[in-house]
PDB file of N, CA and C in Angstrom:
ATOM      1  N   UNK A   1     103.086  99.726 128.504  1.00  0.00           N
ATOM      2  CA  UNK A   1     102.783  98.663 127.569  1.00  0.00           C
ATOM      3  C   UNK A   1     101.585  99.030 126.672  1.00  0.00           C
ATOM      4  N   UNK A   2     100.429  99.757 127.435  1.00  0.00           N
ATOM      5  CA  UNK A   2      99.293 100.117 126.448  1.00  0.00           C
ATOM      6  C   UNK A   2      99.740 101.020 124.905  1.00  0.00           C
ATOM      7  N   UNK A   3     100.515 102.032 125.709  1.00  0.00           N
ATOM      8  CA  UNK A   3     101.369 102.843 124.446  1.00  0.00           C
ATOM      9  C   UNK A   3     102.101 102.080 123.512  1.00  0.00           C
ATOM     10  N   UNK A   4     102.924 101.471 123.515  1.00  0.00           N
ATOM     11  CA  UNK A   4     103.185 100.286 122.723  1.00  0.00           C
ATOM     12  C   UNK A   4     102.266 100.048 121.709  1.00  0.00           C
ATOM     13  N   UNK A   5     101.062  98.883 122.434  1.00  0.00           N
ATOM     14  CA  UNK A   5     100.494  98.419 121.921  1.00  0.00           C
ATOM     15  C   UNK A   5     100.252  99.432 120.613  1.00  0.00           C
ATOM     16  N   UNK A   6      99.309 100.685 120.983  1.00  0.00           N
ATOM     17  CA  UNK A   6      98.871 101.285 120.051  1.00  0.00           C
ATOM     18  C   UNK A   6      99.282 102.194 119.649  1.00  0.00           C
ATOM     19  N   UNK A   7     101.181 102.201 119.656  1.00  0.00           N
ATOM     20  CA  UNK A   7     101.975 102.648 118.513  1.00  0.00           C
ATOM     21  C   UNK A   7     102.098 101.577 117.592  1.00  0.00           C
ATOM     22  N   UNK A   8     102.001 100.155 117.854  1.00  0.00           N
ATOM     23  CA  UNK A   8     102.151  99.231 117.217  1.00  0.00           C
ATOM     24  C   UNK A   8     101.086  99.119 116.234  1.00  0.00           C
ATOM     25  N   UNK A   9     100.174  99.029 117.094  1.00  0.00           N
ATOM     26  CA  UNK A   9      99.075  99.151 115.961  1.00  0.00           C
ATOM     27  C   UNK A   9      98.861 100.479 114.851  1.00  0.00           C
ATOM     28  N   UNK A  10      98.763 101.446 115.222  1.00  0.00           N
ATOM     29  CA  UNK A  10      99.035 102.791 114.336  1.00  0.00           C
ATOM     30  C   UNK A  10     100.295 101.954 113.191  1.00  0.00           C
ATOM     31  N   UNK A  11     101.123 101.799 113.298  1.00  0.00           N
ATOM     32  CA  UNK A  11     102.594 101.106 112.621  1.00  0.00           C
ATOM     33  C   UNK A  11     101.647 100.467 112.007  1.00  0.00           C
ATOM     34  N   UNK A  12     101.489  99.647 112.190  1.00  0.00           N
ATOM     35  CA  UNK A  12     100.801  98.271 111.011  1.00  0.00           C
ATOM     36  C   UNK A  12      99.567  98.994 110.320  1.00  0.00           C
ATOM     37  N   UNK A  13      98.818  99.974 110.739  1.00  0.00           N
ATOM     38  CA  UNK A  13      97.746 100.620 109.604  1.00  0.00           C
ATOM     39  C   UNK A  13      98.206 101.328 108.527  1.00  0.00           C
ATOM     40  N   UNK A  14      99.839 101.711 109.113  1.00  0.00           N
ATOM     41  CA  UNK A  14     100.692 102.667 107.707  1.00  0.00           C
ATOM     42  C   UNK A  14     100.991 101.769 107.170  1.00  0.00           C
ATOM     43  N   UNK A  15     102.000 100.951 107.477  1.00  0.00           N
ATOM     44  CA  UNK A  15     102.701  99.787 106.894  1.00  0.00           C
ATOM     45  C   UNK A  15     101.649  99.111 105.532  1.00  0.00           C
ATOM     46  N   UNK A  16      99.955  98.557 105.914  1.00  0.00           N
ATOM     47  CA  UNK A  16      99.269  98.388 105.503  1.00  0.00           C
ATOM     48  C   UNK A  16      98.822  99.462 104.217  1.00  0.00           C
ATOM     49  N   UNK A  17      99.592 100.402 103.815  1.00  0.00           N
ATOM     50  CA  UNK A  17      98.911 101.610 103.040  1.00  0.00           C
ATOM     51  C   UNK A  17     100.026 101.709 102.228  1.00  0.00           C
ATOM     52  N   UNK A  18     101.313 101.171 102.295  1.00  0.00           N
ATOM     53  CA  UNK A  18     102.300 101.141 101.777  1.00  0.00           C
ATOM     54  C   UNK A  18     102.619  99.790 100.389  1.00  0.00           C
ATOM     55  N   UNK A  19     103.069 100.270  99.373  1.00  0.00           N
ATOM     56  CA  UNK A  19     103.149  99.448  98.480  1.00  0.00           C
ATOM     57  C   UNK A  19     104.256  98.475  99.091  1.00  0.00           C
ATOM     58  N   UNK A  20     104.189  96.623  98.639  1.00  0.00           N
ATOM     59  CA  UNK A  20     105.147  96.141  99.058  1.00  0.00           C
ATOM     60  C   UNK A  20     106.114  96.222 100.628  1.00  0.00           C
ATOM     61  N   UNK A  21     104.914  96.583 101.237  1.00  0.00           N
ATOM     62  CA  UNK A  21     105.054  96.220 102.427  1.00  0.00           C
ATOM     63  C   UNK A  21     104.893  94.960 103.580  1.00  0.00           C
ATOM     64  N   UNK A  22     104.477  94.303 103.017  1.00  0.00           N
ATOM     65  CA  UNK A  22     103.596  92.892 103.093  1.00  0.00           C
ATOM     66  C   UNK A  22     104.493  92.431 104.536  1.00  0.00           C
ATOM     67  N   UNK A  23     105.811  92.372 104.411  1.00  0.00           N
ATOM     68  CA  UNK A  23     106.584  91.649 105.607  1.00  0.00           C
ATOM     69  C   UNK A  23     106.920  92.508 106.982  1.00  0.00           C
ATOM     70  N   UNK A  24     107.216  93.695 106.237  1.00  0.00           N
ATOM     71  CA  UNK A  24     106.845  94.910 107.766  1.00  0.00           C
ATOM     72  C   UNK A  24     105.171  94.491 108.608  1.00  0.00           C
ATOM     73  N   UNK A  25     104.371  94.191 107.300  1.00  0.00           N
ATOM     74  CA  UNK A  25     103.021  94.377 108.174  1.00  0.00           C
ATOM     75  C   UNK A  25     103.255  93.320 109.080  1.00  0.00           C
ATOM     76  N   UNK A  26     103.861  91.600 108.503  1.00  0.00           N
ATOM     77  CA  UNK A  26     103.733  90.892 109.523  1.00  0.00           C
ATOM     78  C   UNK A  26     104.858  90.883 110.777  1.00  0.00           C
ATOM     79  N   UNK A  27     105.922  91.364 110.432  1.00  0.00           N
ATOM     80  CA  UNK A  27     106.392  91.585 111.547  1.00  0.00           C
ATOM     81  C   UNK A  27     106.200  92.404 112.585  1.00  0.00           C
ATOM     82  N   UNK A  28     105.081  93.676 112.084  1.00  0.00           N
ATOM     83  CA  UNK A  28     104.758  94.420 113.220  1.00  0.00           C
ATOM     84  C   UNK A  28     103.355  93.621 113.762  1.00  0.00           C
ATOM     85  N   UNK A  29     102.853  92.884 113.198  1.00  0.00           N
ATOM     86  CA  UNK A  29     101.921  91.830 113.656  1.00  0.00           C
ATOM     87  C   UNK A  29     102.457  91.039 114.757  1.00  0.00           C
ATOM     88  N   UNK A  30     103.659  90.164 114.644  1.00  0.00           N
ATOM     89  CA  UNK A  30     104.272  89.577 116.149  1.00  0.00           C
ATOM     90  C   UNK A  30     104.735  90.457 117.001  1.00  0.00           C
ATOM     91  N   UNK A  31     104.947  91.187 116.528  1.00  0.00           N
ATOM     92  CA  UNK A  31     105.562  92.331 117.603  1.00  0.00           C
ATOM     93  C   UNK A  31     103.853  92.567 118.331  1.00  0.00           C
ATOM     94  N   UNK A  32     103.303  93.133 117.667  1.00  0.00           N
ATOM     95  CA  UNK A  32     101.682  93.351 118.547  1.00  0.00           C
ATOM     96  C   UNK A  32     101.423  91.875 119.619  1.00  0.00           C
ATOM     97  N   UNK A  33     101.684  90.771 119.020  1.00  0.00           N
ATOM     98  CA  UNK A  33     101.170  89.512 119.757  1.00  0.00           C
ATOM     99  C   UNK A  33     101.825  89.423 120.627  1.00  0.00           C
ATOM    100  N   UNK A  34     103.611  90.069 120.632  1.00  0.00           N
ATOM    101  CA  UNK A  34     104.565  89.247 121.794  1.00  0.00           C
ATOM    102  C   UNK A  34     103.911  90.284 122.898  1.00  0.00           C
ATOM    103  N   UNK A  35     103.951  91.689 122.252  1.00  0.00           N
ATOM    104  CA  UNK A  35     103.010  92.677 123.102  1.00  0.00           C
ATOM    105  C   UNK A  35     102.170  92.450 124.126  1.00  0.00           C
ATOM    106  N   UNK A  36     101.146  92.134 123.285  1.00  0.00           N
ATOM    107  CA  UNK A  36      99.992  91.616 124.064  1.00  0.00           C
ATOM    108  C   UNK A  36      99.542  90.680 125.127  1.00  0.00           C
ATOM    109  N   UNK A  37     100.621  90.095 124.859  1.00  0.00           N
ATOM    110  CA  UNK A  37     101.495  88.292 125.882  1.00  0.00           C
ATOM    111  C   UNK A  37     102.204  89.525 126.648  1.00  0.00           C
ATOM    112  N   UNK A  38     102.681  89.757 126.682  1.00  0.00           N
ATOM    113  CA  UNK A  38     103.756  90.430 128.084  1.00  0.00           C
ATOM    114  C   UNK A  38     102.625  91.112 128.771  1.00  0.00           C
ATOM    115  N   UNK A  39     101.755  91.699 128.422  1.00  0.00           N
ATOM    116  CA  UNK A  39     100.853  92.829 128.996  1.00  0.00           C
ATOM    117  C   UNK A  39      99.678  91.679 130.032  1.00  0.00           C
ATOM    118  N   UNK A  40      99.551  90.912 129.000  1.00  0.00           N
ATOM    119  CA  UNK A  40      98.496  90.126 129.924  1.00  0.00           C
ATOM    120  C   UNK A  40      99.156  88.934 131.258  1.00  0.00           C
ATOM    121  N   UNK A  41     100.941  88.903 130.784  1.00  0.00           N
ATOM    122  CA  UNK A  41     101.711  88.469 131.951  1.00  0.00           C
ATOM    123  C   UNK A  41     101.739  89.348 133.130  1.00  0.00           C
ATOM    124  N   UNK A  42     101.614  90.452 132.679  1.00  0.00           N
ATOM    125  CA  UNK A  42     102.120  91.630 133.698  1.00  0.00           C
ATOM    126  C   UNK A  42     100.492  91.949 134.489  1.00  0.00           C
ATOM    127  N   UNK A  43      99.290  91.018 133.630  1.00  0.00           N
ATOM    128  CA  UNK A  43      98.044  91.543 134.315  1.00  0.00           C
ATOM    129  C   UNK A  43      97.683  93.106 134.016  1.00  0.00           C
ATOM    130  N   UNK A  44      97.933  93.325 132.580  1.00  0.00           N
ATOM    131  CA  UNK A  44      97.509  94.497 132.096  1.00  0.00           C
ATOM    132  C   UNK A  44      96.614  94.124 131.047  1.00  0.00           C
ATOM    133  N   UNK A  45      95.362  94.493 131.079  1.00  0.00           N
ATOM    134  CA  UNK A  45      94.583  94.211 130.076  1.00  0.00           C
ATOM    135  C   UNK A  45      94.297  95.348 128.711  1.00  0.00           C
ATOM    136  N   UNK A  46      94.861  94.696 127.684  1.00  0.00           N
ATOM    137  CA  UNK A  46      94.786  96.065 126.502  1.00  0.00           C
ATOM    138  C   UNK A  46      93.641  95.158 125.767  1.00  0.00           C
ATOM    139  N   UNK A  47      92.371  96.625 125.448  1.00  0.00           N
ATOM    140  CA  UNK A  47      91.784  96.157 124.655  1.00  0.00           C
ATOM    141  C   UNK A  47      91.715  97.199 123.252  1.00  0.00           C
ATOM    142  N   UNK A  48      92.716  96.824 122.401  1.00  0.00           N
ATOM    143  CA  UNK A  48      92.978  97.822 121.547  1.00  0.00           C
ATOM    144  C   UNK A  48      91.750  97.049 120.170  1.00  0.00           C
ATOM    145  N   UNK A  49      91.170  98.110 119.495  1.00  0.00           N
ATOM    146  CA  UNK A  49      90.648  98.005 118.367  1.00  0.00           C
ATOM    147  C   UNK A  49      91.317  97.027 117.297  1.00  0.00           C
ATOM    148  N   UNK A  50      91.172  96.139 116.569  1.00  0.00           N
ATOM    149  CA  UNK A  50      91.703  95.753 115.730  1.00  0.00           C
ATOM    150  C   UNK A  50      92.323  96.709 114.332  1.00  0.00           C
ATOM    151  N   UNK A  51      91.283  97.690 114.379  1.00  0.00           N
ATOM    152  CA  UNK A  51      91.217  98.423 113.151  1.00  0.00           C
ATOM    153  C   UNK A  51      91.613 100.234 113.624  1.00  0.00           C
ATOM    154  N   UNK A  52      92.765 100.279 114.041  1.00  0.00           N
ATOM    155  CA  UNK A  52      92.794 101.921 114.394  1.00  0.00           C
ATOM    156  C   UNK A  52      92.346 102.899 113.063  1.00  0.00           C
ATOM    157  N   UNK A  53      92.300 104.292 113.297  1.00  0.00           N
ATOM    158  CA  UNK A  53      91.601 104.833 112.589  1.00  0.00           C
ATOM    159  C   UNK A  53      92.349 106.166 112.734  1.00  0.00           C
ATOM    160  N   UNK A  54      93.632 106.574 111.428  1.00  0.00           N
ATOM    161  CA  UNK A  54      94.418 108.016 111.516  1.00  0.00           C
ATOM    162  C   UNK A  54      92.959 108.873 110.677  1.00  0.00           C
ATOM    163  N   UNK A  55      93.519 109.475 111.464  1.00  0.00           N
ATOM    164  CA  UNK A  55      92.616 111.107 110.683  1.00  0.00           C
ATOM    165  C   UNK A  55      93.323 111.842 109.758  1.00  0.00           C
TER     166      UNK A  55
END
């Protein structure tokens, strides 16, 4: 689930760099939240950065 998370997030920093992307960003946005809800059901705590950072 952590991997997830922060493929998800990586996803939404491209998405974010992309012209007219606006609805990918928010759908990879619920996708991060339903994420984050299953992980903390399962008693996995992700504390991912808000702001990832590609090199």
């Amino acid at each position: 689930m952590p991997q997830l998370i922060f493929a998800l997030s990586v996803a939404r920093e491209m998405a974010e760099r992309e012209l007219h992307a606006e609805m990918l960003v928010i759908l990879i946005d619920e996708a991060l939240k339903e994420a984050k809800e299953e992980a903390l059901r399962h008693g996995i705590l992700v504390d991912i950065e808000e702001e990832t950072e590609l090199q």
